[in-house]
Protein backbone atom coordinates (compact mmCIF):
# COMPACT_ATOMS: atom_id res chain seq x y z
CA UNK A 1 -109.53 -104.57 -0.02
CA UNK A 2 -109.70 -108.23 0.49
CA UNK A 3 -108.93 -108.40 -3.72
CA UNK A 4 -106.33 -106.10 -3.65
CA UNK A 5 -103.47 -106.39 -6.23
CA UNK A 6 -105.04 -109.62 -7.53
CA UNK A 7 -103.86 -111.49 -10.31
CA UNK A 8 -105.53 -111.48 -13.63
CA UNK A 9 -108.24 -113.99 -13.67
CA UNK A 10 -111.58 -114.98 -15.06
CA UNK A 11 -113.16 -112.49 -12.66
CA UNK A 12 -110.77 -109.99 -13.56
CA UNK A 13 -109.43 -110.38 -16.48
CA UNK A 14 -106.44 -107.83 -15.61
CA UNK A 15 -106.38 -108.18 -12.15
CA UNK A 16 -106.89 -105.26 -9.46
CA UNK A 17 -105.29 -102.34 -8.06
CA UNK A 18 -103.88 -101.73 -4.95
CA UNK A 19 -107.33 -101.05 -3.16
CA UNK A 20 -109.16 -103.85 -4.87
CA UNK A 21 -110.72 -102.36 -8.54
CA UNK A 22 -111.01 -103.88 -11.47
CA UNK A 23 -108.15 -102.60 -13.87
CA UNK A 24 -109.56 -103.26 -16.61
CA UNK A 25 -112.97 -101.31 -15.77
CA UNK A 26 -110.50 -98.76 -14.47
CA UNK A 27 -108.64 -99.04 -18.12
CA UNK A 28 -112.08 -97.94 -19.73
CA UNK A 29 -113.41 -95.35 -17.69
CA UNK A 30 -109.93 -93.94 -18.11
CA UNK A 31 -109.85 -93.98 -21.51
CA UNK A 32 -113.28 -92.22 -21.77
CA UNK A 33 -111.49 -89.57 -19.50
CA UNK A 34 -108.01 -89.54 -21.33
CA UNK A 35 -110.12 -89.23 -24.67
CA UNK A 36 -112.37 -86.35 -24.29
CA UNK A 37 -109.79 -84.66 -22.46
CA UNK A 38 -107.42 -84.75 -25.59
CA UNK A 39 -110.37 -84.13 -27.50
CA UNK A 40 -111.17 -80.49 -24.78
CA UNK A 41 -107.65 -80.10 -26.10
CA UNK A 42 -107.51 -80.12 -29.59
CA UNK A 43 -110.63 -78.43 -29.59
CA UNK A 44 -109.96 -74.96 -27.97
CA UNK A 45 -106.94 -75.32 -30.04
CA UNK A 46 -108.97 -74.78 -33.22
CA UNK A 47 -111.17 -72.02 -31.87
CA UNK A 48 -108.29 -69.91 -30.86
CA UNK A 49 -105.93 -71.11 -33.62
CA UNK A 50 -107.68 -71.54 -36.52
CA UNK A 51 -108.68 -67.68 -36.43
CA UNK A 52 -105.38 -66.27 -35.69
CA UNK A 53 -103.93 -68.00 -38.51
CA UNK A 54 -106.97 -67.01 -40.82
CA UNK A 55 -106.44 -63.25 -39.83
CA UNK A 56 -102.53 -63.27 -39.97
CA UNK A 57 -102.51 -64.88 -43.21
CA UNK A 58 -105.01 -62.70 -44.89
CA UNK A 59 -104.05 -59.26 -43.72
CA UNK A 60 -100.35 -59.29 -43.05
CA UNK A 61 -98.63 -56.56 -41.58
CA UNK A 62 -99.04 -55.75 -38.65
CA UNK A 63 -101.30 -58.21 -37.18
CA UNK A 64 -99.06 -60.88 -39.00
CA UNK A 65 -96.53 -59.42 -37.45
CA UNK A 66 -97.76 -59.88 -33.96
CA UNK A 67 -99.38 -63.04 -34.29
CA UNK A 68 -95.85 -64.43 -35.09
CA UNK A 69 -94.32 -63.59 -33.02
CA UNK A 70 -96.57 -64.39 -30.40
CA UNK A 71 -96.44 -68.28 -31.85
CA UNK A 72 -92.90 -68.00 -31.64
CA UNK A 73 -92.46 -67.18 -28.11
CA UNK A 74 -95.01 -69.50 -27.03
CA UNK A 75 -92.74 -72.18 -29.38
CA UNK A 76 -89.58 -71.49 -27.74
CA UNK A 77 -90.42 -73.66 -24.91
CA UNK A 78 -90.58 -76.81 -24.42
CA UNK A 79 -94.37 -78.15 -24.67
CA UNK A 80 -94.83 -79.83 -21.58
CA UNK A 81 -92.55 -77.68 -19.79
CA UNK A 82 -94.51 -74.51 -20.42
CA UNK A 83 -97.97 -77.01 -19.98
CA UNK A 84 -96.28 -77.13 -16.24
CA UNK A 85 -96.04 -73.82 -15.91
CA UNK A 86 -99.81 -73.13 -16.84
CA UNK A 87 -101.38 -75.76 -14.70
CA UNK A 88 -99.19 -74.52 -11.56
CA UNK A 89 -100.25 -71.06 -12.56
CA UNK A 90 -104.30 -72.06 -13.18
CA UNK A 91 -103.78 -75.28 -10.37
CA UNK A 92 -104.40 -78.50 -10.66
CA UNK A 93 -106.91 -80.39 -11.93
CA UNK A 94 -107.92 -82.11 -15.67
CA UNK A 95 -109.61 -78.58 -16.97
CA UNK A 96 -106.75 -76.50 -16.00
CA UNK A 97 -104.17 -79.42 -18.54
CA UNK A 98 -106.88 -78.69 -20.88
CA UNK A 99 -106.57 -75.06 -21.13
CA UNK A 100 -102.81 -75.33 -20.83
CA UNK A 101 -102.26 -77.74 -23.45
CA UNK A 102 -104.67 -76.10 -25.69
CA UNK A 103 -102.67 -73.10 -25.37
CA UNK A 104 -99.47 -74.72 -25.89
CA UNK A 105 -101.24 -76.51 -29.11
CA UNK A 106 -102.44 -73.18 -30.68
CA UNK A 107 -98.92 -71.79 -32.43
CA UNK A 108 -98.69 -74.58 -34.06
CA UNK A 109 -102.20 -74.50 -35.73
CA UNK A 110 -102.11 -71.15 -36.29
CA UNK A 111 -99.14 -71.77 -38.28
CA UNK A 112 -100.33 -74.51 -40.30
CA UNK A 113 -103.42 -72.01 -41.09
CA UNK A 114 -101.21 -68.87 -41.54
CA UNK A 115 -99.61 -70.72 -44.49
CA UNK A 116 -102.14 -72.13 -46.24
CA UNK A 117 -104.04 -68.92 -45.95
CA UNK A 118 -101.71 -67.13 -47.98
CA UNK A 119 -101.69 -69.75 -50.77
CA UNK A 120 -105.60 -69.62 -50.70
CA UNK A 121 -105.54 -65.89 -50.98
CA UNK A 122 -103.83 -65.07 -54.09
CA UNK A 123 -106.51 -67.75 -56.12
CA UNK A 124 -108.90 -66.51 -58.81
CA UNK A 125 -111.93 -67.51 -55.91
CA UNK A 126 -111.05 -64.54 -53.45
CA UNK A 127 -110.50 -62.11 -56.32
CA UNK A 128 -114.03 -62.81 -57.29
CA UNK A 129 -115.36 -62.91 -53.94
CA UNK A 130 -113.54 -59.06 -53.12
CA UNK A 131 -115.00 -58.05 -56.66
CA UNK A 132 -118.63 -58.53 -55.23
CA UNK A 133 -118.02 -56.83 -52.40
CA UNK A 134 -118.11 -59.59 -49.63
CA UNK A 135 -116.64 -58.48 -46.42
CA UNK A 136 -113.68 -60.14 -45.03
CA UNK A 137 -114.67 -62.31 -42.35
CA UNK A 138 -116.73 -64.04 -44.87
CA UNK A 139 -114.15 -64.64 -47.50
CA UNK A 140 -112.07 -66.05 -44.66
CA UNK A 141 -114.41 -68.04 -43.16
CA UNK A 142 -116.66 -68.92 -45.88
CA UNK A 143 -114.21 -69.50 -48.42
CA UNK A 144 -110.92 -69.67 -47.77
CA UNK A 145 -110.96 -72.04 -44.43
CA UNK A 146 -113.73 -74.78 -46.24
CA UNK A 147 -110.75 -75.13 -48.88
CA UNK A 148 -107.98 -75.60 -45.82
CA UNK A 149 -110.21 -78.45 -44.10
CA UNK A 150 -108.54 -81.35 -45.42
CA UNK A 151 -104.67 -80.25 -44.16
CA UNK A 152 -106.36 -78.96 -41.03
CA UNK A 153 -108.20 -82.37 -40.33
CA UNK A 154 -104.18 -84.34 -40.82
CA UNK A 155 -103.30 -82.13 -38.37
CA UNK A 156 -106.38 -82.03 -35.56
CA UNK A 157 -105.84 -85.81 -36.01
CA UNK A 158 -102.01 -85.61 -34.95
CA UNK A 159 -102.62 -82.95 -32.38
CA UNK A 160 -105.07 -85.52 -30.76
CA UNK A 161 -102.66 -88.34 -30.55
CA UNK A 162 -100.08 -86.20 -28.91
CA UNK A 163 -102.82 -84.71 -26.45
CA UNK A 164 -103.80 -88.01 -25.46
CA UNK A 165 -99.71 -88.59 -24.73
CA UNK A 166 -99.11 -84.97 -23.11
CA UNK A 167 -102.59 -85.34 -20.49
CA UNK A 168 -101.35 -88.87 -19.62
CA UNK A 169 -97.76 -87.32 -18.71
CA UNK A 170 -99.13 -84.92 -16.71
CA UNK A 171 -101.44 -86.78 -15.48
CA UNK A 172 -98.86 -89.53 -14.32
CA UNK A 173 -96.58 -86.41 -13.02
CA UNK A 174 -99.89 -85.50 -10.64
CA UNK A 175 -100.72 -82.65 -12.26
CA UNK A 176 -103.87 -83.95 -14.04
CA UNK A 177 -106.77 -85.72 -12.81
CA UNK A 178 -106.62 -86.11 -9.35
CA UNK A 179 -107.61 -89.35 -7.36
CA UNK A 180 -109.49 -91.27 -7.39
CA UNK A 181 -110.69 -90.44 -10.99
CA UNK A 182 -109.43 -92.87 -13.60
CA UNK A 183 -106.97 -91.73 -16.04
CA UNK A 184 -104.22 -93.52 -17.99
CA UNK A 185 -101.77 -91.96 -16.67
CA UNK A 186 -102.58 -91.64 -12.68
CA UNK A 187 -102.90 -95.03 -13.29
CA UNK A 188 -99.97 -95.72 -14.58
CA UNK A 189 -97.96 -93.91 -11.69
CA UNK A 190 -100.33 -95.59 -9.39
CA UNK A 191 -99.50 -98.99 -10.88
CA UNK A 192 -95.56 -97.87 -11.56
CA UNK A 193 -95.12 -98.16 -7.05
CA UNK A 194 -96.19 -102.06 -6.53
CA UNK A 195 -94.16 -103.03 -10.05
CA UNK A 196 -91.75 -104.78 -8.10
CA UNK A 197 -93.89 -106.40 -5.92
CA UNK A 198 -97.00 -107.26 -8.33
């Protein structure tokens, strides 16, 4: 307490918080929090969205049908309004922005996969692979998604950029990781109530 919003020095290179850390430790230990969070994020966004899209793209119909418009409802809001929503419904706390922001982050993937499933579909590759007889969940999964990687990997990449923005907003709005656990955003608010004075 006796360092307590310090000035950057050689001791600390970005000075100290209001109770005395080191914000620049603070800074890293945050980012290894901020990081696999978005990372928790983008990741039960493929699980869940990579196979809807895969199945509504290859059969159609029906479960096209649903699937849509299930992505579009969940698209009608506002991300980080309906990420609000979630965590007051699951409570706060980093793994309940996790699960709500990988929900939010699902239509969007299913999409992408939706669409290039039906390109990948109507090729020469699944015509053979029906002839043989292979089931379905193998021509999706074995044959169609290794050929929808690359466009998938552009967009995991994108997702995790905007994860690392939406967990920091929450997290600044108190709805992420609670103190005193170091987060970029919490720190951020944290920081934004001694900006006039330090």
């Amino acid at each position: 307490l006796t360092e307590s919003l310090a000035l950057p020095s050689l001791r600390h290179l970005l000075g100290t918080d209001k109770v005395g850390r080191d914000l620049l430790t603070r800074l890293f230990y945050g980012g290894r929090t901020t990081l696999l969070s978005a990372i928790g994020v983008v990741a039960f966004s493929v699980m869940v969205g990579v196979p809807l899209g895969l199945v509504s793209g290859y059969y159609g119909g029906l479960a096209d049908a649903v699937i849509g418009r299930v992505c579009d409802v969940v698209l009608a809001f506002p991300s980080l309004l309906l990420a609000f929503v979630l965590v007051a419904g699951f409570g706060r706390g980093m793994a309940s922005a996790v699960v709500a922001l990988g929900i939010v982050y699902v239509p969007m993937l299913a999409r992408l996969v939706r669409s290039l499933t039906l390109v990948e579909k109507n090729k020469t590759y699944v015509e053979a692979a029906n002839s043989i007889g292979y089931s379905d969940a193998r021509i999706m999964f074995r044959h169609i998604l290794p050929n929808c990687v690359s466009t998938i990997t552009v967009q995991i990449t994108l997702d995790l950029a905007y994860a690392i923005l939406d967990l920091a907003s929450l997290s600044f709005l108190g709805l992420g990781v609670q103190p005193p656990t170091a987060d970029w955003g919490a720190m951020l608010d944290e920081g934004r109530n001694f900006l006039l004075q330090n």
